[in-house]
Protein backbone atom coordinates (compact mmCIF):
# COMPACT_ATOMS: atom_id res chain seq x y z
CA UNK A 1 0.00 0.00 0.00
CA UNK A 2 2.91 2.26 0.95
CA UNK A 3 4.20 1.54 -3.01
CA UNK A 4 0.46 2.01 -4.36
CA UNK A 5 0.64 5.41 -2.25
CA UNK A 6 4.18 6.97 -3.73
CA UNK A 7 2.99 5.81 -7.20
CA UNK A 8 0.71 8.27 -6.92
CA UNK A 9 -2.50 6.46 -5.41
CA UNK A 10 -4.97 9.14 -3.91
CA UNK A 11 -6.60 5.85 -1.73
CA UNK A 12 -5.48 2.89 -1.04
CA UNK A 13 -8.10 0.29 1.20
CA UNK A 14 -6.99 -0.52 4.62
CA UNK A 15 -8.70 -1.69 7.69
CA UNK A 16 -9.27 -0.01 11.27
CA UNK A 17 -5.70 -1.91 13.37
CA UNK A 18 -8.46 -3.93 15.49
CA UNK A 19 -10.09 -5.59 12.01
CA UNK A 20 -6.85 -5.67 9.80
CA UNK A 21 -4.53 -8.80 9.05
CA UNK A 22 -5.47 -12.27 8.31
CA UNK A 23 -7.67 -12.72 5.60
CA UNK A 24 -8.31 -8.53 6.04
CA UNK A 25 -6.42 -5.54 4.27
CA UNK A 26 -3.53 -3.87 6.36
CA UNK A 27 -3.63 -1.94 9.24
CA UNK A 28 -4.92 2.05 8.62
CA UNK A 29 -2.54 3.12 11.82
CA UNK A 30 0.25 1.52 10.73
CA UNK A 31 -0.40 3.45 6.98
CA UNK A 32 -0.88 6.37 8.94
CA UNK A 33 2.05 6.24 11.23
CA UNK A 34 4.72 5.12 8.04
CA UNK A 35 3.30 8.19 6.14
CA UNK A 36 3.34 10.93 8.83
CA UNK A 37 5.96 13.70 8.34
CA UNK A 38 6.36 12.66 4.74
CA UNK A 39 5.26 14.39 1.50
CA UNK A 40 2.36 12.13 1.92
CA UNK A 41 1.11 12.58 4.93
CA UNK A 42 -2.50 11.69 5.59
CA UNK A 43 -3.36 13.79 8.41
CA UNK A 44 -5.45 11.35 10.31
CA UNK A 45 -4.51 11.64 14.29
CA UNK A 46 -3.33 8.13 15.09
CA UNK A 47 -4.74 9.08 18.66
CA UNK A 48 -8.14 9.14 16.98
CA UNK A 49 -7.29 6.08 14.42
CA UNK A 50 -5.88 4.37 18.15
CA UNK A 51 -9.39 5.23 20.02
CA UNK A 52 -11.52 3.75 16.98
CA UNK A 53 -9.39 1.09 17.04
CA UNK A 54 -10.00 0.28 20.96
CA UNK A 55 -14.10 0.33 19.86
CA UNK A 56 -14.41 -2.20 17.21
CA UNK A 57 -11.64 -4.09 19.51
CA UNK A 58 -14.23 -4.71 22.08
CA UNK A 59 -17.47 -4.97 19.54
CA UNK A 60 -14.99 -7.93 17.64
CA UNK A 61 -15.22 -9.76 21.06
CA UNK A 62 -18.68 -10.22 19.99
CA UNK A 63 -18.58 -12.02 16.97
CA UNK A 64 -15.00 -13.93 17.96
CA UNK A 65 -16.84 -17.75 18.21
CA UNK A 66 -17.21 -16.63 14.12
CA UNK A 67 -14.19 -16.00 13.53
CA UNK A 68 -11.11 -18.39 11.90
CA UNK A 69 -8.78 -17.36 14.54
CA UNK A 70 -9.26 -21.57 15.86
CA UNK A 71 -6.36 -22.50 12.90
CA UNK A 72 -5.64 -18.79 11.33
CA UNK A 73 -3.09 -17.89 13.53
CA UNK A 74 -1.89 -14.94 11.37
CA UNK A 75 -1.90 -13.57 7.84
CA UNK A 76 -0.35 -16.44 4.91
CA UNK A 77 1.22 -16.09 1.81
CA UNK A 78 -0.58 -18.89 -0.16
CA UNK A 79 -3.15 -16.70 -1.29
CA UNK A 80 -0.49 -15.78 -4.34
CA UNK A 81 -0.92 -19.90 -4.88
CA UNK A 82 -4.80 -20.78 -4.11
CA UNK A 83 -5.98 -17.05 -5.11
CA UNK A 84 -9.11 -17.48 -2.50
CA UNK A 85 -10.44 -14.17 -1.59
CA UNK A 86 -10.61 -13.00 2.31
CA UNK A 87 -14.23 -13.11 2.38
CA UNK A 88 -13.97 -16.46 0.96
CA UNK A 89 -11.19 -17.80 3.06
CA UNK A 90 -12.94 -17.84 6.16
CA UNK A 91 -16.33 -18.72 4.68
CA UNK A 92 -14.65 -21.97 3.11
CA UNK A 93 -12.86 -22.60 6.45
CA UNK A 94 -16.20 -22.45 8.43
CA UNK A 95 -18.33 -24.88 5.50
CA UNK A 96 -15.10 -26.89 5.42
CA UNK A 97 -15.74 -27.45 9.41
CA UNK A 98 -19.36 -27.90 8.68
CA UNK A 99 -18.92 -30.60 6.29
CA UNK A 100 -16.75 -32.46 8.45
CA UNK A 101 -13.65 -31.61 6.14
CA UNK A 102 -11.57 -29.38 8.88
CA UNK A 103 -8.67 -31.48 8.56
CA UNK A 104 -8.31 -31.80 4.57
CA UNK A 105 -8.56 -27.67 4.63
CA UNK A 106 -4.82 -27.71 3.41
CA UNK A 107 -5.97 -29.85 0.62
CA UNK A 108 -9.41 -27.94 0.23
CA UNK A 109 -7.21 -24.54 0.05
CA UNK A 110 -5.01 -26.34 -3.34
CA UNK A 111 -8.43 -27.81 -4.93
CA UNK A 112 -9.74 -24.20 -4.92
CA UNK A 113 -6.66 -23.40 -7.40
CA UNK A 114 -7.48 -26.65 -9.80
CA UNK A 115 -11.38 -25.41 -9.54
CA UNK A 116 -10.64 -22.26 -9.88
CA UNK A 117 -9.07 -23.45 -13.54
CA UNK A 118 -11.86 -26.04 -14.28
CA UNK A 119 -14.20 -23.14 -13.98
CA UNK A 120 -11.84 -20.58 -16.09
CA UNK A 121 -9.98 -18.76 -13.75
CA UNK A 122 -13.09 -16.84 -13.56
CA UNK A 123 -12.98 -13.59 -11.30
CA UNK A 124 -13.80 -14.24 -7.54
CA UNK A 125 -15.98 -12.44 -6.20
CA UNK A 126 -19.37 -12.95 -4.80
CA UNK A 127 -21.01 -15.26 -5.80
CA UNK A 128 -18.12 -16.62 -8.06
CA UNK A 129 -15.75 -17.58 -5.09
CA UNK A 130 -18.27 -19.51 -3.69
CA UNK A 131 -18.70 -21.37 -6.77
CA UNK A 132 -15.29 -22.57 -6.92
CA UNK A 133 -15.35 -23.17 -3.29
CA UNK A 134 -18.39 -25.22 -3.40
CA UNK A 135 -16.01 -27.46 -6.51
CA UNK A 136 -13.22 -27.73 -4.29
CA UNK A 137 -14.98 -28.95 -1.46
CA UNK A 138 -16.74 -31.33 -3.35
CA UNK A 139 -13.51 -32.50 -5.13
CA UNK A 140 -11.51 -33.04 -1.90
CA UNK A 141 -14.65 -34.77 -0.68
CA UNK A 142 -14.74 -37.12 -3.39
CA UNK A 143 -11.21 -37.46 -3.82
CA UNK A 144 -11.66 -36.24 -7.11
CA UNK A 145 -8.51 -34.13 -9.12
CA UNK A 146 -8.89 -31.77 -11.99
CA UNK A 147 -8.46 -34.36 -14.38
CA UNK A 148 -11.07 -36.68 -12.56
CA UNK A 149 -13.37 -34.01 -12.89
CA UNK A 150 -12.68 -33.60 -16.65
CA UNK A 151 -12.91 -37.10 -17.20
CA UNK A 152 -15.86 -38.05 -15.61
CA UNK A 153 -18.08 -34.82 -16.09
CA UNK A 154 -20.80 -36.11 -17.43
CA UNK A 155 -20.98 -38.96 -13.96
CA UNK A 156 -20.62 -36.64 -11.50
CA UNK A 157 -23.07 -34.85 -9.05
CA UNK A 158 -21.94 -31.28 -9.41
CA UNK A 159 -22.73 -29.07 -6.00
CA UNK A 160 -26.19 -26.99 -7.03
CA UNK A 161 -24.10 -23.43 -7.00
């Protein structure tokens, strides 16, 4: 973001510090803090950014038996290889524990990339990500791999979505 900024970027997404990392964009007070006293300085107080911070803190205690802090410890680079979307990360983490699939969620994460090509590397977004979550799921399920799925198309009991 700090790049994307002295490229010339008038905004750049982050998240309040108490809802950033993980699956979520970086943290606005640590943007803040790197930029102040430079040419692009953002003029947020990160005494205000700090006590807005401290509120969503303590409403995030509310939703925390949600969350995918159980086995998301901290933010991971293998969204560069399985390209699954936040949103989407801890949605397919939650139906993956639903299912009954919680321990093949390494496995779920690398079917989302073959589904993800069986499908066209489409763009993931609502309700697309869920599409190729929904194949993955079903392929690690099944213990099906890309080319099972290409071979035996016409056999198979595709999810609904």
């Amino acid at each position: 973001m700090l790049r994307c900024a002295e490229a010339g970027a008038d905004i750049v997404d982050v998240a309040v510090d108490s809802m950033s990392g993980m699956t979520s964009q970086p943290s606005m007070g640590a943007m803040v803090a790197s930029l102040a006293g430079s040419p692009l300085d953002t003029g947020l107080k990160l005494p205000h950014i700090s006590d807005y911070s401290a509120y969503w803190e303590q409403t995030r205690t509310l939703y925390a038996p949600f969350e995918c802090t159980t086995t998301m410890k901290s933010g991971n680079a293998d969204v560069y290889l399985n390209e699954i979307p936040g949103g989407q990360y801890t949605n397919l983490q939650f139906q993956a524990y639903s299912l009954g699939l919680e321990k093949q969620f390494e496995a779920i994460k690398k079917a989302y990339a073959e589904a993800n090509i069986l499908l066209g590397d489409i763009i993931k977004v609502t309700p697309s990500s869920k599409v190729v979550g929904d194949l993955a799921q079903f392929m690690v399920q099944n213990q099906l791999s890309a080319r099972d799925v290409e071979d035996r198309a016409e056999e198979l009991s595709f999810p609904s979505s």
